[in-house]
C-alpha atoms as a PDB file:
ATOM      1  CA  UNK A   1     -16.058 109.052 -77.793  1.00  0.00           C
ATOM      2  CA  UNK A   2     -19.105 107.903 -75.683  1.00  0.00           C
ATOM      3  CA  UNK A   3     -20.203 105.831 -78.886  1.00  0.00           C
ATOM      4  CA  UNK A   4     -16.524 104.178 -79.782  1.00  0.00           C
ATOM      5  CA  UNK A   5     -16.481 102.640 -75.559  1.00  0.00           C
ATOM      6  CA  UNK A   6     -20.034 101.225 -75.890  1.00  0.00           C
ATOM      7  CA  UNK A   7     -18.848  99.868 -79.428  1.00  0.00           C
ATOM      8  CA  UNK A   8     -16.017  98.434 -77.954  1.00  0.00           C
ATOM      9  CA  UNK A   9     -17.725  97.341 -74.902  1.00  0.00           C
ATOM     10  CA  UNK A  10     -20.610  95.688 -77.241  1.00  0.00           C
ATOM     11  CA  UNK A  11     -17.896  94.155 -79.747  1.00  0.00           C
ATOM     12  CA  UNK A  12     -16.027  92.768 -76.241  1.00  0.00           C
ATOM     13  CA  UNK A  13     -19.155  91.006 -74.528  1.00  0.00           C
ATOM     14  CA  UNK A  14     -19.261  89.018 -78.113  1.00  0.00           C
ATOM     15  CA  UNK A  15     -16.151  88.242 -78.151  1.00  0.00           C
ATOM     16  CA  UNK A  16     -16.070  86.893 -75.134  1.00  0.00           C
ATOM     17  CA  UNK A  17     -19.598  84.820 -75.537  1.00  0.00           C
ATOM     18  CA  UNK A  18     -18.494  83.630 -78.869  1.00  0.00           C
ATOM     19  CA  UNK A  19     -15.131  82.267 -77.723  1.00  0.00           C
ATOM     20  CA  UNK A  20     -17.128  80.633 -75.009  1.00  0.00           C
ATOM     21  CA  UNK A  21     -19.025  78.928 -77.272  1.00  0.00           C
ATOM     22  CA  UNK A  22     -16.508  77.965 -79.552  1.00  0.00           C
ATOM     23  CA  UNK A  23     -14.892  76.120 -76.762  1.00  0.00           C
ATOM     24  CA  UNK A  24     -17.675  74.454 -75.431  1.00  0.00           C
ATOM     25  CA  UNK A  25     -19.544  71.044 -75.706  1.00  0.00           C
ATOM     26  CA  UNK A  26     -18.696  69.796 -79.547  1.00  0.00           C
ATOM     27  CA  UNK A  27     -19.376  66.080 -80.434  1.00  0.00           C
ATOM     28  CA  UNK A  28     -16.798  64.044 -79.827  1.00  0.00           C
ATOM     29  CA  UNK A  29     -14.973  66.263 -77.568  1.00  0.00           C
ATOM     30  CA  UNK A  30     -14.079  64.436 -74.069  1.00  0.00           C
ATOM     31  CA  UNK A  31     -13.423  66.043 -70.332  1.00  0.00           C
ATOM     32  CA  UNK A  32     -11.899  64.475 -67.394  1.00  0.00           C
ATOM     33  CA  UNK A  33     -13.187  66.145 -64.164  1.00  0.00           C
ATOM     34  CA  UNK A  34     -13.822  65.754 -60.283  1.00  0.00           C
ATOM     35  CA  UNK A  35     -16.364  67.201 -57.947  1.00  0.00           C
ATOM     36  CA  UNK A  36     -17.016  67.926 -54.776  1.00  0.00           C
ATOM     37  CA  UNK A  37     -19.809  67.938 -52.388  1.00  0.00           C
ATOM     38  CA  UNK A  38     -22.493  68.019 -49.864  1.00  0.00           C
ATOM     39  CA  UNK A  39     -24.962  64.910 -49.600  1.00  0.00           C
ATOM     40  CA  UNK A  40     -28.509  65.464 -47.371  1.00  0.00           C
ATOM     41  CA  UNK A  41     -30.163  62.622 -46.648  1.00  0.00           C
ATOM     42  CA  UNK A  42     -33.792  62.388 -46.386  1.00  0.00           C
ATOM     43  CA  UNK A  43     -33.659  59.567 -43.875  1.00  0.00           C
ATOM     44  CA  UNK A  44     -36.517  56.620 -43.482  1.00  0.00           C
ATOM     45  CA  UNK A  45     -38.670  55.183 -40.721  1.00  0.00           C
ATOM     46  CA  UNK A  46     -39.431  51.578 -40.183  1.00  0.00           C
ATOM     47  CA  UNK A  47     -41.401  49.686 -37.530  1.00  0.00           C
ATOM     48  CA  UNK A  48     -39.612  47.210 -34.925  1.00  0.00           C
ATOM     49  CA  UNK A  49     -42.032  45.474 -32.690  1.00  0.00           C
ATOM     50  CA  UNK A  50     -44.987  47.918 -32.866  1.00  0.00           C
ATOM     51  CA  UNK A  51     -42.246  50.681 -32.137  1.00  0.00           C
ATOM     52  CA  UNK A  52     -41.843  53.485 -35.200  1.00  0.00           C
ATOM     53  CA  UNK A  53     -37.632  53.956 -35.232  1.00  0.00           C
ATOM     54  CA  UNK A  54     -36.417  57.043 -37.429  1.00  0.00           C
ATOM     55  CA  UNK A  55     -33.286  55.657 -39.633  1.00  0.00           C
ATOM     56  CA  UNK A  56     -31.330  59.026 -39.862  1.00  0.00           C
ATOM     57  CA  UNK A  57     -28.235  59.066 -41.872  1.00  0.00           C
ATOM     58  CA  UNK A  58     -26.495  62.154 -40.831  1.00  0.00           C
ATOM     59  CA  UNK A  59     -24.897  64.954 -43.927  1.00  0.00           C
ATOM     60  CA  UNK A  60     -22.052  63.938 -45.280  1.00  0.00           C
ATOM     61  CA  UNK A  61     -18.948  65.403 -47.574  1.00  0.00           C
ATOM     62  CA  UNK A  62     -18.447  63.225 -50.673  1.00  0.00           C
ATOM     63  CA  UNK A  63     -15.923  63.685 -53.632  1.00  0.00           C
ATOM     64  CA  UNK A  64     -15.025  61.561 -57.020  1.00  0.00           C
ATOM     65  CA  UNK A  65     -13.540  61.551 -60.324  1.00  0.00           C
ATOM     66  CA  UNK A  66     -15.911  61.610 -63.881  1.00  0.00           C
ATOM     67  CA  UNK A  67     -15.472  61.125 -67.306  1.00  0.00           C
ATOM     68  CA  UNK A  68     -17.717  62.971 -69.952  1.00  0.00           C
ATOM     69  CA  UNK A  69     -18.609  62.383 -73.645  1.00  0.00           C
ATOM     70  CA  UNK A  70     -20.043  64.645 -76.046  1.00  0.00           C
ATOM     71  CA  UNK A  71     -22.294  62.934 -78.172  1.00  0.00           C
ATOM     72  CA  UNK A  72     -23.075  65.825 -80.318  1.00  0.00           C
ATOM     73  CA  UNK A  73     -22.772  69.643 -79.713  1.00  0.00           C
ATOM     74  CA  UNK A  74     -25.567  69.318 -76.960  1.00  0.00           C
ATOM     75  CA  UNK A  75     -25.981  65.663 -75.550  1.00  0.00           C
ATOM     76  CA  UNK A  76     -23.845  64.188 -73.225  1.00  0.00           C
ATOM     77  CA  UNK A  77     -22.789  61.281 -71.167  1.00  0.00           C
ATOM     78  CA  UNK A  78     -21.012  61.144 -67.939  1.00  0.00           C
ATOM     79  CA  UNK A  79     -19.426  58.148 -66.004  1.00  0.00           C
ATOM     80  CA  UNK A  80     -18.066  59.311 -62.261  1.00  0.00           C
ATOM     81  CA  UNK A  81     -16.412  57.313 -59.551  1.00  0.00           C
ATOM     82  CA  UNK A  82     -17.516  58.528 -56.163  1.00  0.00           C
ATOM     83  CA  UNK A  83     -17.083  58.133 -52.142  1.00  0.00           C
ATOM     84  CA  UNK A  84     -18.990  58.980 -49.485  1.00  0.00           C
ATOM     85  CA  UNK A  85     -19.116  57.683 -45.494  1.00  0.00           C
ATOM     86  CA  UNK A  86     -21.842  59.111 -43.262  1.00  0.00           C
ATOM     87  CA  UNK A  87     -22.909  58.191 -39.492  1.00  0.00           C
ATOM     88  CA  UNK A  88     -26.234  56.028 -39.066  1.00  0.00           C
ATOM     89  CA  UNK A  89     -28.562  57.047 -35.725  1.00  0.00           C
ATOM     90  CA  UNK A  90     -31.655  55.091 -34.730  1.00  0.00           C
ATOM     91  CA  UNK A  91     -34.022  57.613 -33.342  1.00  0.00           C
ATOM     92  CA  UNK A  92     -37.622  56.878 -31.397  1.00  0.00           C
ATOM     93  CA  UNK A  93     -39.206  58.048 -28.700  1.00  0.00           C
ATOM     94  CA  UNK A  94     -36.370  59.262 -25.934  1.00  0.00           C
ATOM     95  CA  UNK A  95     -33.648  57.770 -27.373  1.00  0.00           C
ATOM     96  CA  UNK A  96     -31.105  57.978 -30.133  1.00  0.00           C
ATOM     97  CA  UNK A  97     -28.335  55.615 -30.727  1.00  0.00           C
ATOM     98  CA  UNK A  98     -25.464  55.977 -33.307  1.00  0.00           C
ATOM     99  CA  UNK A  99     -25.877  52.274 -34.773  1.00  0.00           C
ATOM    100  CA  UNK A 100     -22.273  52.861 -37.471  1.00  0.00           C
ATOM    101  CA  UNK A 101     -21.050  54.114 -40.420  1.00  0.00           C
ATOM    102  CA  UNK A 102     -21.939  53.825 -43.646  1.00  0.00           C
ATOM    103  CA  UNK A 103     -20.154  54.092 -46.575  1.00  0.00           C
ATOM    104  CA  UNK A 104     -21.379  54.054 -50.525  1.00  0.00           C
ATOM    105  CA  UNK A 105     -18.920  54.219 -53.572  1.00  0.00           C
ATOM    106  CA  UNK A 106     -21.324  54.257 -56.373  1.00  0.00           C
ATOM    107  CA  UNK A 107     -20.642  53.961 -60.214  1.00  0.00           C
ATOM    108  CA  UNK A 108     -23.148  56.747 -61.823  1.00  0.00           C
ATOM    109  CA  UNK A 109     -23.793  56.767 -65.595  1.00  0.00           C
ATOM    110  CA  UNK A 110     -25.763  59.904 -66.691  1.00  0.00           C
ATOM    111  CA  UNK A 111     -27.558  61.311 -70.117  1.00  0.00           C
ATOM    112  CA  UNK A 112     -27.372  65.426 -70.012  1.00  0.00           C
ATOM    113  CA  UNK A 113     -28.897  68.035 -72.417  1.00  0.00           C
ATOM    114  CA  UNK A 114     -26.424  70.671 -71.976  1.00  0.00           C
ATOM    115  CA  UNK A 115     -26.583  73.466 -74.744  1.00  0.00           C
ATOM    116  CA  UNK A 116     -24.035  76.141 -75.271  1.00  0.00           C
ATOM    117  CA  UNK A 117     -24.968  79.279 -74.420  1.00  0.00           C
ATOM    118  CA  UNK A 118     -22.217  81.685 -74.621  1.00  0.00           C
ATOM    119  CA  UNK A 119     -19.236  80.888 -72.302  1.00  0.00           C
ATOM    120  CA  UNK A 120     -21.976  78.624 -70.088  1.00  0.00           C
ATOM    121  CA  UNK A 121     -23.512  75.376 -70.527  1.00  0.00           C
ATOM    122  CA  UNK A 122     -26.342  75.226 -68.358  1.00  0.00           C
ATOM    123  CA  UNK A 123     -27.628  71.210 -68.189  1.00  0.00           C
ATOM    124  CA  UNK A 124     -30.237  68.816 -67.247  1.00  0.00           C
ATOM    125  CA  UNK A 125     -29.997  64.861 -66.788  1.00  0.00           C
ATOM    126  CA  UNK A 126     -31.051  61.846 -65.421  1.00  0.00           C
ATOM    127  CA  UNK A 127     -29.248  58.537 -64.752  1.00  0.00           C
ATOM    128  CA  UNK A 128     -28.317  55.318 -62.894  1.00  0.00           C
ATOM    129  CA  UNK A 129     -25.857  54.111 -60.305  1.00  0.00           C
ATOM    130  CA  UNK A 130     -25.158  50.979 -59.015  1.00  0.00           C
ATOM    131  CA  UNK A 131     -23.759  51.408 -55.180  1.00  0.00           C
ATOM    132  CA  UNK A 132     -20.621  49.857 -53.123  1.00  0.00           C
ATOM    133  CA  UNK A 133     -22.147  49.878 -50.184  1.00  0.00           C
ATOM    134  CA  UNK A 134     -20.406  48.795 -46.607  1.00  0.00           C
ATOM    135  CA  UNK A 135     -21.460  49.461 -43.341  1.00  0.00           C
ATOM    136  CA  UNK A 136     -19.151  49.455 -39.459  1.00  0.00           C
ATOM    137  CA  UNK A 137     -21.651  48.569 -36.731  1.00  0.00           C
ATOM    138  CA  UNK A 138     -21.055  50.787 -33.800  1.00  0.00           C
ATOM    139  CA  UNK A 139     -21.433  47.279 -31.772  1.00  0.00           C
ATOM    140  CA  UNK A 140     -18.390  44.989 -32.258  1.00  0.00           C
ATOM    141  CA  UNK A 141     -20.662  42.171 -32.030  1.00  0.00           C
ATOM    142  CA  UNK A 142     -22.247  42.967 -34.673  1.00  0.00           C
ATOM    143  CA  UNK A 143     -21.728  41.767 -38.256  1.00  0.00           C
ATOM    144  CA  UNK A 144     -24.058  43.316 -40.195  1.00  0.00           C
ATOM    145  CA  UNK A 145     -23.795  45.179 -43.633  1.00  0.00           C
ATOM    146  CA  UNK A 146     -25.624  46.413 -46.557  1.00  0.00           C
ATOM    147  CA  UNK A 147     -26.144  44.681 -49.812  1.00  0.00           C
ATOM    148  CA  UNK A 148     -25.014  46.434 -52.938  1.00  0.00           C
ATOM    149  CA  UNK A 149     -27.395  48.189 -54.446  1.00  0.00           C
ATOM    150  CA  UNK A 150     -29.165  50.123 -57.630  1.00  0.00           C
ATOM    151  CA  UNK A 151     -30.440  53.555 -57.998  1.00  0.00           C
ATOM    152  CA  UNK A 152     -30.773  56.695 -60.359  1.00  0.00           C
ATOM    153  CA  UNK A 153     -30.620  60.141 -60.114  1.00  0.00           C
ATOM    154  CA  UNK A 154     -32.189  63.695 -61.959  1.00  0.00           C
ATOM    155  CA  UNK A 155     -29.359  66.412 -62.462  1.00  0.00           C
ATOM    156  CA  UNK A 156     -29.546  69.937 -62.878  1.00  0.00           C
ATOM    157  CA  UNK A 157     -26.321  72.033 -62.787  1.00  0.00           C
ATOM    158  CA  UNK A 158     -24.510  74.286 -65.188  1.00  0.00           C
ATOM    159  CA  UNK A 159     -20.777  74.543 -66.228  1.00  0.00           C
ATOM    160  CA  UNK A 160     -18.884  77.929 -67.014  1.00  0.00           C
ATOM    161  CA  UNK A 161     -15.670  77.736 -69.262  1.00  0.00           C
ATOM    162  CA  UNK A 162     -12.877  79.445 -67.672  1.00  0.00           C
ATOM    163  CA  UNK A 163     -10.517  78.806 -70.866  1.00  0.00           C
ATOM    164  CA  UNK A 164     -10.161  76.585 -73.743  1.00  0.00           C
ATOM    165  CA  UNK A 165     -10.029  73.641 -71.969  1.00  0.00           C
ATOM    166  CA  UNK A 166     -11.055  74.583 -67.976  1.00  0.00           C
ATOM    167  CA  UNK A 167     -14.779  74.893 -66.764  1.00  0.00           C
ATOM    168  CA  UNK A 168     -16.025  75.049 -63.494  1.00  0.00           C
ATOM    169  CA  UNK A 169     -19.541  73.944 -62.335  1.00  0.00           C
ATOM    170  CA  UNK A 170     -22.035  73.524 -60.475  1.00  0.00           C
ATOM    171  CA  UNK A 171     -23.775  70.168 -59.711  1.00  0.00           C
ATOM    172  CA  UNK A 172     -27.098  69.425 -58.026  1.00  0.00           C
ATOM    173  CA  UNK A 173     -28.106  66.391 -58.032  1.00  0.00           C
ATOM    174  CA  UNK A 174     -31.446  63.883 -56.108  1.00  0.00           C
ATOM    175  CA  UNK A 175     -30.350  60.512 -56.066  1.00  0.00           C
ATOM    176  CA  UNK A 176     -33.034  57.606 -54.824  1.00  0.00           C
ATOM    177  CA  UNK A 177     -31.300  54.908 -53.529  1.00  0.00           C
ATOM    178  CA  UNK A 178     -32.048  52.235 -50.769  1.00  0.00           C
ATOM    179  CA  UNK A 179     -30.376  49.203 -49.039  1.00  0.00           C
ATOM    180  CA  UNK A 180     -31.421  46.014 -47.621  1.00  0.00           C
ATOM    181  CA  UNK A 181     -29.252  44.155 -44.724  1.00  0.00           C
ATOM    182  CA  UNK A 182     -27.440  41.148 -45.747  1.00  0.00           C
ATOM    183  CA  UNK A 183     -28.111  37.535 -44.902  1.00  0.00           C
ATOM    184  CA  UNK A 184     -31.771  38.939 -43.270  1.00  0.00           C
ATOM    185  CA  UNK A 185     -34.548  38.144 -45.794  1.00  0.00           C
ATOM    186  CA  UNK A 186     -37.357  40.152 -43.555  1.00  0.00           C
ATOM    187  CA  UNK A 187     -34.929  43.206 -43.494  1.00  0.00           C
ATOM    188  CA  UNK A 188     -36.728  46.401 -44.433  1.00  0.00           C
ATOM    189  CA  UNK A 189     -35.648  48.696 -47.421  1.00  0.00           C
ATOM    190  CA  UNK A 190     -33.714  51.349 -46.096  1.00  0.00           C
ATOM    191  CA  UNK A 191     -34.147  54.204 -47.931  1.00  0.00           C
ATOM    192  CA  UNK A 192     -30.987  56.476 -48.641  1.00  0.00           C
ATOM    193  CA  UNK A 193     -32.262  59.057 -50.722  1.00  0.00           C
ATOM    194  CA  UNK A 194     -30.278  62.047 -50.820  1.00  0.00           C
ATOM    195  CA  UNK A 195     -30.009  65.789 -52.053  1.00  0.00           C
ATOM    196  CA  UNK A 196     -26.486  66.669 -53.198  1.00  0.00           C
ATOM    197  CA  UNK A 197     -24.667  69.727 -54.152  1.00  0.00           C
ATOM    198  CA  UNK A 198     -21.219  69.802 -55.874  1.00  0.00           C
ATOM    199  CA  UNK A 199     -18.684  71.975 -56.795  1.00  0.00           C
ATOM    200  CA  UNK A 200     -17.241  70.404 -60.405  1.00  0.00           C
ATOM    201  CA  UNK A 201     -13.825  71.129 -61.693  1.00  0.00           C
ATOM    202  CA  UNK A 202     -13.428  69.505 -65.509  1.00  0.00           C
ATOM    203  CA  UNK A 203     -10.618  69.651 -68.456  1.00  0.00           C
ATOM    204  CA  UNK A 204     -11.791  69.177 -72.261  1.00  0.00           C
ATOM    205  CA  UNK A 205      -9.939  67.736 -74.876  1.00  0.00           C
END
């Protein structure tokens, strides 16, 4: 009797790995998804007059929609629409000001390696972005925004298929990505590189 449950517990765990992977990444197969996350900023420093300032964009939520293609069984490429707003302080010595809000859409396209491997496929990538970006000055005086800008991005994350067609994920991504201010030619390169971490929900067909 002990024998026959580990059979069937053996035969089971197959099963279950094998359907996995029968309903995972297969060229030509497409998935419509969204995600949602966490973005970190690593923040920059620039000088002003002899005076070091700390540009500090605070954590912020962000969310979007992607679209994937399977090239073959194990390559893939994702498009995703995304939005994010996060508050701007200046920091230096004894002060800190909140200077506005700044918020990115950017257009990501990414390549992934992302193998089957039983009911999971685990992934790596790398890609570009080109970035919306706007910014509200805390000062109503002031005009100022960012230019639109280009960046890419590394990608490690794995997705775990619920069903047929459902997987959930998870998405970590470093993005490097800075800014200049528009209409000022000696404006500094902001730097808005950022860690992320997402929660991915995606549907294959």
């Amino acid at each position: 009797m002990r024998k026959q449950m580990i059979t069937i517990l053996c035969v089971g765990i197959m099963v279950m790995f094998a359907a996995g992977s029968a309903f995972a990444g297969e060229a030509g197969k497409w998935g419509v998804g969204l995600r949602l996350g966490y973005s970190g900023y690593a923040g920059d420093t620039f000088n002003d007059s002899g005076v070091d300032i700390d540009f500090d964009p605070d954590g912020a939520a962000f969310y979007g929609a992607n679209l994937t293609y399977f090239l073959s069984n194990d390559w893939a490429l994702e498009g995703a629409l995304e939005y994010c707003t996060t508050q701007i302080d200046a920091k230096a010595a004894g002060w800190t000001d909140d200077i506005g809000d700044l918020t990115q859409i950017p257009l990501l396209l990414t390549l992934r390696y992302q193998p089957t491997v039983g009911a999971w496929m685990p992934y790596v990538g790398a890609g570009v972005g080109y970035y919306l970006n706007s910014f509200d000055s805390s000062d109503p005086a002031d005009d100022s925004d960012f230019e639109d800008s280009f960046g890419f991005l590394l990608n490690l994350g794995a997705d775990y298929m619920v069903n047929a067609n459902n997987c959930l994920g998870l998405d970590l991504r470093y993005t490097f990505n800075s800014a200049e201010v528009e209409d000022e030619p000696d404006s500094p390169d902001f730097e808005l590189n950022a860690f992320q971490a997402g929660l991915t929900w995606k549907y294959l067909f």
